[in-house]
N, C-alpha and C. Protein backbone atom coordinates (compact mmCIF):
# COMPACT_ATOMS: atom_id res chain seq x y z
N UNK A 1 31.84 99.39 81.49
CA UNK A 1 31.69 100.84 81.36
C UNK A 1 30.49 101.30 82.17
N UNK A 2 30.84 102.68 82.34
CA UNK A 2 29.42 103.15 83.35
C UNK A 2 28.34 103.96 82.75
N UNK A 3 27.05 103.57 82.93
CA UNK A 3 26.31 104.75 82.32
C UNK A 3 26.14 105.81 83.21
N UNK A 4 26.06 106.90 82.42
CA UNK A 4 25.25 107.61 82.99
C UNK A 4 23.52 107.77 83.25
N UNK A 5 23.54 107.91 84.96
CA UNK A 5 21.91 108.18 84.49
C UNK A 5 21.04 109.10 84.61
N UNK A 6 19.84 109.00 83.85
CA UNK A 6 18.92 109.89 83.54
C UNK A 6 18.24 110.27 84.88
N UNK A 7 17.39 111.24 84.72
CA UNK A 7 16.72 111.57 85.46
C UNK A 7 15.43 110.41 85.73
N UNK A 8 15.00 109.97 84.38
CA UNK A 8 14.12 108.97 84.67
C UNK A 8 14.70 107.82 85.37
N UNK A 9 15.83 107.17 84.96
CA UNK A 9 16.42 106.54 86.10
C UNK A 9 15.99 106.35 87.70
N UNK A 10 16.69 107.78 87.98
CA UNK A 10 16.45 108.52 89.32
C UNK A 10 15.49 108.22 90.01
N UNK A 11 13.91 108.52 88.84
CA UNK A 11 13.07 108.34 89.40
C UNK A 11 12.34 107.27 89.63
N UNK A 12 13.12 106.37 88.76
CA UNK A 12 12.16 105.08 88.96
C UNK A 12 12.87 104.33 90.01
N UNK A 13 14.52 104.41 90.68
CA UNK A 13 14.70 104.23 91.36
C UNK A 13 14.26 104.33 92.77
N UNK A 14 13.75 106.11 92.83
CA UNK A 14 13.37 106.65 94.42
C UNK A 14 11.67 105.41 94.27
N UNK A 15 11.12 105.72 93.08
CA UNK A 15 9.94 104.58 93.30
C UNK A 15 10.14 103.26 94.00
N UNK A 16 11.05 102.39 93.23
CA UNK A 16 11.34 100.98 93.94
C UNK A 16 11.73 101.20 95.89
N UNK A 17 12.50 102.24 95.90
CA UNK A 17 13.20 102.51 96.95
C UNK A 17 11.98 102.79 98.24
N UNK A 18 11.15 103.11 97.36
CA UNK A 18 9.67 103.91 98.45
C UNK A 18 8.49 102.87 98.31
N UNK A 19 8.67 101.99 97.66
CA UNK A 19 7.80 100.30 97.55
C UNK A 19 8.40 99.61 98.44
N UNK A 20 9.82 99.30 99.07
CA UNK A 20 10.46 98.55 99.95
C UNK A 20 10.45 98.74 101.11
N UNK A 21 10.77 100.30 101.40
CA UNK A 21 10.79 101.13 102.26
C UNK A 21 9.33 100.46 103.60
N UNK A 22 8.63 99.55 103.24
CA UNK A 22 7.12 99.50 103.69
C UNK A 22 7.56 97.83 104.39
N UNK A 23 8.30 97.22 104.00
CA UNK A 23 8.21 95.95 104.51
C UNK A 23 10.15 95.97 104.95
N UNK A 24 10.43 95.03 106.38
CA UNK A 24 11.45 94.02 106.42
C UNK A 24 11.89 93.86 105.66
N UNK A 25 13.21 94.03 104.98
CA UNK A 25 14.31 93.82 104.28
C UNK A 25 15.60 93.39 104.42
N UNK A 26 16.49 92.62 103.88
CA UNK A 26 18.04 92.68 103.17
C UNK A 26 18.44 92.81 102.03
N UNK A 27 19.49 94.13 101.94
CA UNK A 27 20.00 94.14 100.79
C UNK A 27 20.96 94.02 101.15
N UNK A 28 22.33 93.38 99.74
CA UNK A 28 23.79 93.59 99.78
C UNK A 28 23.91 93.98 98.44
N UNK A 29 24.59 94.71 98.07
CA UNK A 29 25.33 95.60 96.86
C UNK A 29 26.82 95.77 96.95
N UNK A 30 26.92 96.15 95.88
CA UNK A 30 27.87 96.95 95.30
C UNK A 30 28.11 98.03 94.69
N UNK A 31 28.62 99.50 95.01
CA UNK A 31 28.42 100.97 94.57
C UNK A 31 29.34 100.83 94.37
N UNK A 32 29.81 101.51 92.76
CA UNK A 32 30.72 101.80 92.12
C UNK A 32 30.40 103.08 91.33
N UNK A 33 30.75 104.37 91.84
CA UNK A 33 30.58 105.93 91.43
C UNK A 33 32.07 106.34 91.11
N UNK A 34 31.80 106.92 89.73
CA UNK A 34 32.85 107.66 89.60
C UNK A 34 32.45 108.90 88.61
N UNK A 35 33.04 110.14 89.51
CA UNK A 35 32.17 111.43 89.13
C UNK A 35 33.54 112.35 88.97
N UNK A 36 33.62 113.27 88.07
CA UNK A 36 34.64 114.22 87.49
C UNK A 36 33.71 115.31 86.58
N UNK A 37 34.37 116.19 87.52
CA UNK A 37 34.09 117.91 86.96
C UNK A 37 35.36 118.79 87.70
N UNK A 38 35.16 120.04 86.53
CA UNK A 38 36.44 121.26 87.07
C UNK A 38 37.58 120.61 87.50
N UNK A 39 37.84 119.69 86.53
CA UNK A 39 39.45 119.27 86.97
C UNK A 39 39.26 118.43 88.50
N UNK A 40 38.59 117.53 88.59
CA UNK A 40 38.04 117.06 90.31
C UNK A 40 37.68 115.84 89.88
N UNK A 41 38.13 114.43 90.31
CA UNK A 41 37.53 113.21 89.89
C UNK A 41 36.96 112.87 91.25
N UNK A 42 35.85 112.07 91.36
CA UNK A 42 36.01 111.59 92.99
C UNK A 42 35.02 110.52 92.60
N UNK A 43 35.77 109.52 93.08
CA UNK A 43 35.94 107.68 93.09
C UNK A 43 35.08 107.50 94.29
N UNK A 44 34.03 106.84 94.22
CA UNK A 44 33.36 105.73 95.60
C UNK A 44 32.90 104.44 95.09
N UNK A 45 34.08 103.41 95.83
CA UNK A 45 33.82 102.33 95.58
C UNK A 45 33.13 101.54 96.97
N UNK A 46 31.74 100.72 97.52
CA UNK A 46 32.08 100.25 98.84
C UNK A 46 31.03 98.88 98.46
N UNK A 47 30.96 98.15 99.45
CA UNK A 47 30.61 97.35 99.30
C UNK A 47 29.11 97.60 100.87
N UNK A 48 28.10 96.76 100.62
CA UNK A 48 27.10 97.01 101.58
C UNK A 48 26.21 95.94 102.03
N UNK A 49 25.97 95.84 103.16
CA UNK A 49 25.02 94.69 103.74
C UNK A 49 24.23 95.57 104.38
N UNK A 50 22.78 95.51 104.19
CA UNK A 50 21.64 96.11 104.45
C UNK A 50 20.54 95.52 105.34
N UNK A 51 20.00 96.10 106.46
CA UNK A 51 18.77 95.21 106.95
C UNK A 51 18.13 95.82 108.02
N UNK A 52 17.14 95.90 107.21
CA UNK A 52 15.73 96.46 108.83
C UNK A 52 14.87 96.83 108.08
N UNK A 53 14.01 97.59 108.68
CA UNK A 53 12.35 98.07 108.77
C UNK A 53 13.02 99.29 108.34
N UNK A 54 12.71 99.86 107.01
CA UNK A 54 12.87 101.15 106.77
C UNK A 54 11.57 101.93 106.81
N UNK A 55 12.19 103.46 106.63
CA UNK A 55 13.33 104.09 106.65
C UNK A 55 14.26 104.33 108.00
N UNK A 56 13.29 103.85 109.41
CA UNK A 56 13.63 104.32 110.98
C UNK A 56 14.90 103.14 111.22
N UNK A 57 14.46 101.89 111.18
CA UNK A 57 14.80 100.68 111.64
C UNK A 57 16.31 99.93 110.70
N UNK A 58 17.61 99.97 111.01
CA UNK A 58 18.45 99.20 110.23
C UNK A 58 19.62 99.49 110.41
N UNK A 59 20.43 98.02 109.99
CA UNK A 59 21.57 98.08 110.02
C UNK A 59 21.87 98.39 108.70
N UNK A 60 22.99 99.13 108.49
CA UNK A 60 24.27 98.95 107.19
C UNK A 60 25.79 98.82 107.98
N UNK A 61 26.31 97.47 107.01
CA UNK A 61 27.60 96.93 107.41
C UNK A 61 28.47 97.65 105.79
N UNK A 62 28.90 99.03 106.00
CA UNK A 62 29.76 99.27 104.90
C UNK A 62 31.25 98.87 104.80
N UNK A 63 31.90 98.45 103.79
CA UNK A 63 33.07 98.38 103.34
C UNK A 63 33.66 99.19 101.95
N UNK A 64 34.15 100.34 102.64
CA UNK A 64 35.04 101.20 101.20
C UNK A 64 36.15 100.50 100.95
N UNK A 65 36.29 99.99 99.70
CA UNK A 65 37.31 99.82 99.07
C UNK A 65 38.31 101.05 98.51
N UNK A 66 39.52 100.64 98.37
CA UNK A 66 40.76 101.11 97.20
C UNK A 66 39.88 101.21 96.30
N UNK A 67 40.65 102.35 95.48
CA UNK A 67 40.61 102.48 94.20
C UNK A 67 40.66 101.09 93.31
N UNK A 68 41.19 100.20 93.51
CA UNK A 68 41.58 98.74 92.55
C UNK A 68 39.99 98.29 92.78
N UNK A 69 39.34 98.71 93.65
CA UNK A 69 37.84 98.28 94.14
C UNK A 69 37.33 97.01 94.76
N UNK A 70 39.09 96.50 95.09
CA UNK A 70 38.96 94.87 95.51
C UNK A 70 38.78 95.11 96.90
N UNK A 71 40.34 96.20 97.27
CA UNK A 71 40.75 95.77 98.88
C UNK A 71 40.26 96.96 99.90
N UNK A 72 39.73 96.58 101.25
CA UNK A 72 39.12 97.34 102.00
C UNK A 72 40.05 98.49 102.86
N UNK A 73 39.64 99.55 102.51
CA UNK A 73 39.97 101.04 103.10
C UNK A 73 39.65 101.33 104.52
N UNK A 74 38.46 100.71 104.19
CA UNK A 74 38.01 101.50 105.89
C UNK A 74 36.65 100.54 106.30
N UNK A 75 36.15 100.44 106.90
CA UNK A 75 35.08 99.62 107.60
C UNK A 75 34.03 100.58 108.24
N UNK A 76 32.89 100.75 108.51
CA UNK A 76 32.11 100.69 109.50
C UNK A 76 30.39 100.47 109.09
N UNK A 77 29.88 100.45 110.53
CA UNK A 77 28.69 100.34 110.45
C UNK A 77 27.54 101.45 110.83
N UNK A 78 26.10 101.29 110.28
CA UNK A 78 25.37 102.19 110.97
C UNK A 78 24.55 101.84 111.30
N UNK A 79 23.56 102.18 112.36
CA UNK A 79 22.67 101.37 112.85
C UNK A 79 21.71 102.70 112.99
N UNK A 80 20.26 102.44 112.95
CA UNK A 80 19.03 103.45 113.18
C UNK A 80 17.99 102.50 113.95
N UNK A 81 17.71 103.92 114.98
CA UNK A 81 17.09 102.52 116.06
C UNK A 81 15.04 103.36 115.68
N UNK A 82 15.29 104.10 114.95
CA UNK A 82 14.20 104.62 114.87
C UNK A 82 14.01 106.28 115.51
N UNK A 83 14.67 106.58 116.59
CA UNK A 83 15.16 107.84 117.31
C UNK A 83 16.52 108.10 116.68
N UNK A 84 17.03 107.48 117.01
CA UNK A 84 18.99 108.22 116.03
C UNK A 84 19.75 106.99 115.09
N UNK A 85 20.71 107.70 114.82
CA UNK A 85 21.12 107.35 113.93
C UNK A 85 22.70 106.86 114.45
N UNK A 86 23.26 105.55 114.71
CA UNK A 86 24.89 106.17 115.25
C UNK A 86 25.78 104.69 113.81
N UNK A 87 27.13 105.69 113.62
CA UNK A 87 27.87 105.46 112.83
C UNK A 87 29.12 104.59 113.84
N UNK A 88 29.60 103.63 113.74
CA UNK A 88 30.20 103.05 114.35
C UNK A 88 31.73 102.64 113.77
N UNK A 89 32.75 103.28 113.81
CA UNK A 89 34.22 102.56 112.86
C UNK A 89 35.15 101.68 113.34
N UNK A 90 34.69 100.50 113.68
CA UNK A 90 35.11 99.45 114.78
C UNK A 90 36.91 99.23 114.20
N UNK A 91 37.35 99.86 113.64
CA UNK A 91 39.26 99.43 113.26
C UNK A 91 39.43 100.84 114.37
N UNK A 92 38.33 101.66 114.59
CA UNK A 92 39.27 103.41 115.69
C UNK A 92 38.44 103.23 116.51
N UNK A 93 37.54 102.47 116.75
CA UNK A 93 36.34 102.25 118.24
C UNK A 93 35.76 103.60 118.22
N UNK A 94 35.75 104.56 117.05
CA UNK A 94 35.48 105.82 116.75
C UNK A 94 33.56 105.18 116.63
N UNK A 95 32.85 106.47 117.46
CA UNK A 95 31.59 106.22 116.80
C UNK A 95 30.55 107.92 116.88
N UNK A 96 29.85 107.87 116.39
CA UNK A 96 29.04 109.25 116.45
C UNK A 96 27.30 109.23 116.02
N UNK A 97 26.69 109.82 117.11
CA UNK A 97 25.32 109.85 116.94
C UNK A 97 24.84 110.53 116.59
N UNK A 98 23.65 110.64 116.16
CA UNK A 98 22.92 112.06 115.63
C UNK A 98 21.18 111.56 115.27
N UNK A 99 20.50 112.78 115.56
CA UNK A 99 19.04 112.58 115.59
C UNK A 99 18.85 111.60 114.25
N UNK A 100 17.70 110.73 114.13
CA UNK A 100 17.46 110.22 112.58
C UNK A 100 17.02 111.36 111.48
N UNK A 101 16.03 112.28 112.47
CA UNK A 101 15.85 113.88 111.21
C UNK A 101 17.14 114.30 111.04
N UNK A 102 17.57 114.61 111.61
CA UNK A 102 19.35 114.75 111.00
C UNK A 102 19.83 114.16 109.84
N UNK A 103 20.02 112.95 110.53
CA UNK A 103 20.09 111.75 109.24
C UNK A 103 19.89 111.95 107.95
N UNK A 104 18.52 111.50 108.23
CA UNK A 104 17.34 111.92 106.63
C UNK A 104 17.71 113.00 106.17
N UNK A 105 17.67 114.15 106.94
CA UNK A 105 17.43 115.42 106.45
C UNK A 105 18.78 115.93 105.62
N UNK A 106 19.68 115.35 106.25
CA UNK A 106 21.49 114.93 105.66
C UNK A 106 21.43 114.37 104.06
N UNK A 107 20.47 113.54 103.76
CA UNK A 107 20.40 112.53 102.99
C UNK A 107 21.23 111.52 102.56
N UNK A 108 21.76 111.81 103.85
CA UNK A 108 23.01 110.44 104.08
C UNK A 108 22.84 109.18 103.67
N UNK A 109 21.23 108.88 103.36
CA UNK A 109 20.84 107.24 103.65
C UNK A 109 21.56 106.54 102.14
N UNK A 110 21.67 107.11 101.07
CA UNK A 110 21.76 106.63 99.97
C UNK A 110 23.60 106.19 99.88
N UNK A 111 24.02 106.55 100.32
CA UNK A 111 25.35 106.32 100.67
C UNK A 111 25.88 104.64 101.41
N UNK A 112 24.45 104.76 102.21
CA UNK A 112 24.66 103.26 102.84
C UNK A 112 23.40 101.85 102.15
N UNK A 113 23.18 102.79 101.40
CA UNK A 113 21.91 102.36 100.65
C UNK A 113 20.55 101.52 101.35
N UNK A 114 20.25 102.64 102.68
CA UNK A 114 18.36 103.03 102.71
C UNK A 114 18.09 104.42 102.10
């Protein structure tokens, strides 16, 4: 079952998140969100391989799963070279760049989990 979480949660999370943020890293996870309001459910299941010098510097290797949360939907990667940010979907050779203030300012990072 899932909890819900608190705000203190939240915050002790952005803490750990802003202690790491300072040194070379790998993370791999697993995000499993599931959010419903006004008649609206919306499911994110993906899987994540993490690594660089945050917040400028890193790869994320994402995998969205199906709903079953086993089998993979879609693939891609993102890479931040410190200047931009580019999203890469190697199954459509589809890719797209954008400033890293963009990025950040998007607050995209938590999605790929920097």
């Amino acid at each position: 079952a899932f909890a819900t979480p608190t705000v203190d949660d939240i915050v002790l999370l952005r803490k750990a998140v802003d202690s790491v943020q300072k040194y070379p890293l790998a993370i791999a996870s697993d995000l499993r969100v599931k959010a419903t309001g006004a008649g609206v459910t919306l499911t994110i299941n993906e899987t994540l391989k993490v690594s660089g010098q945050f917040p400028n510097r890193f790869r994320a290797d994402v995998t969205l799963l199906d709903e079953d949360g086993k089998t993979p939907a879609a693939r891609y990667q993102v890479i931040g070279d410190g200047t931009s940010v580019t999203t890469f979907r190697p199954g459509t050779k589809q890719y797209a760049t954008q400033s890293a203030a963009a990025f950040h300012k998007d607050f995209a990072m938590p999605t790929i989990g920097v």
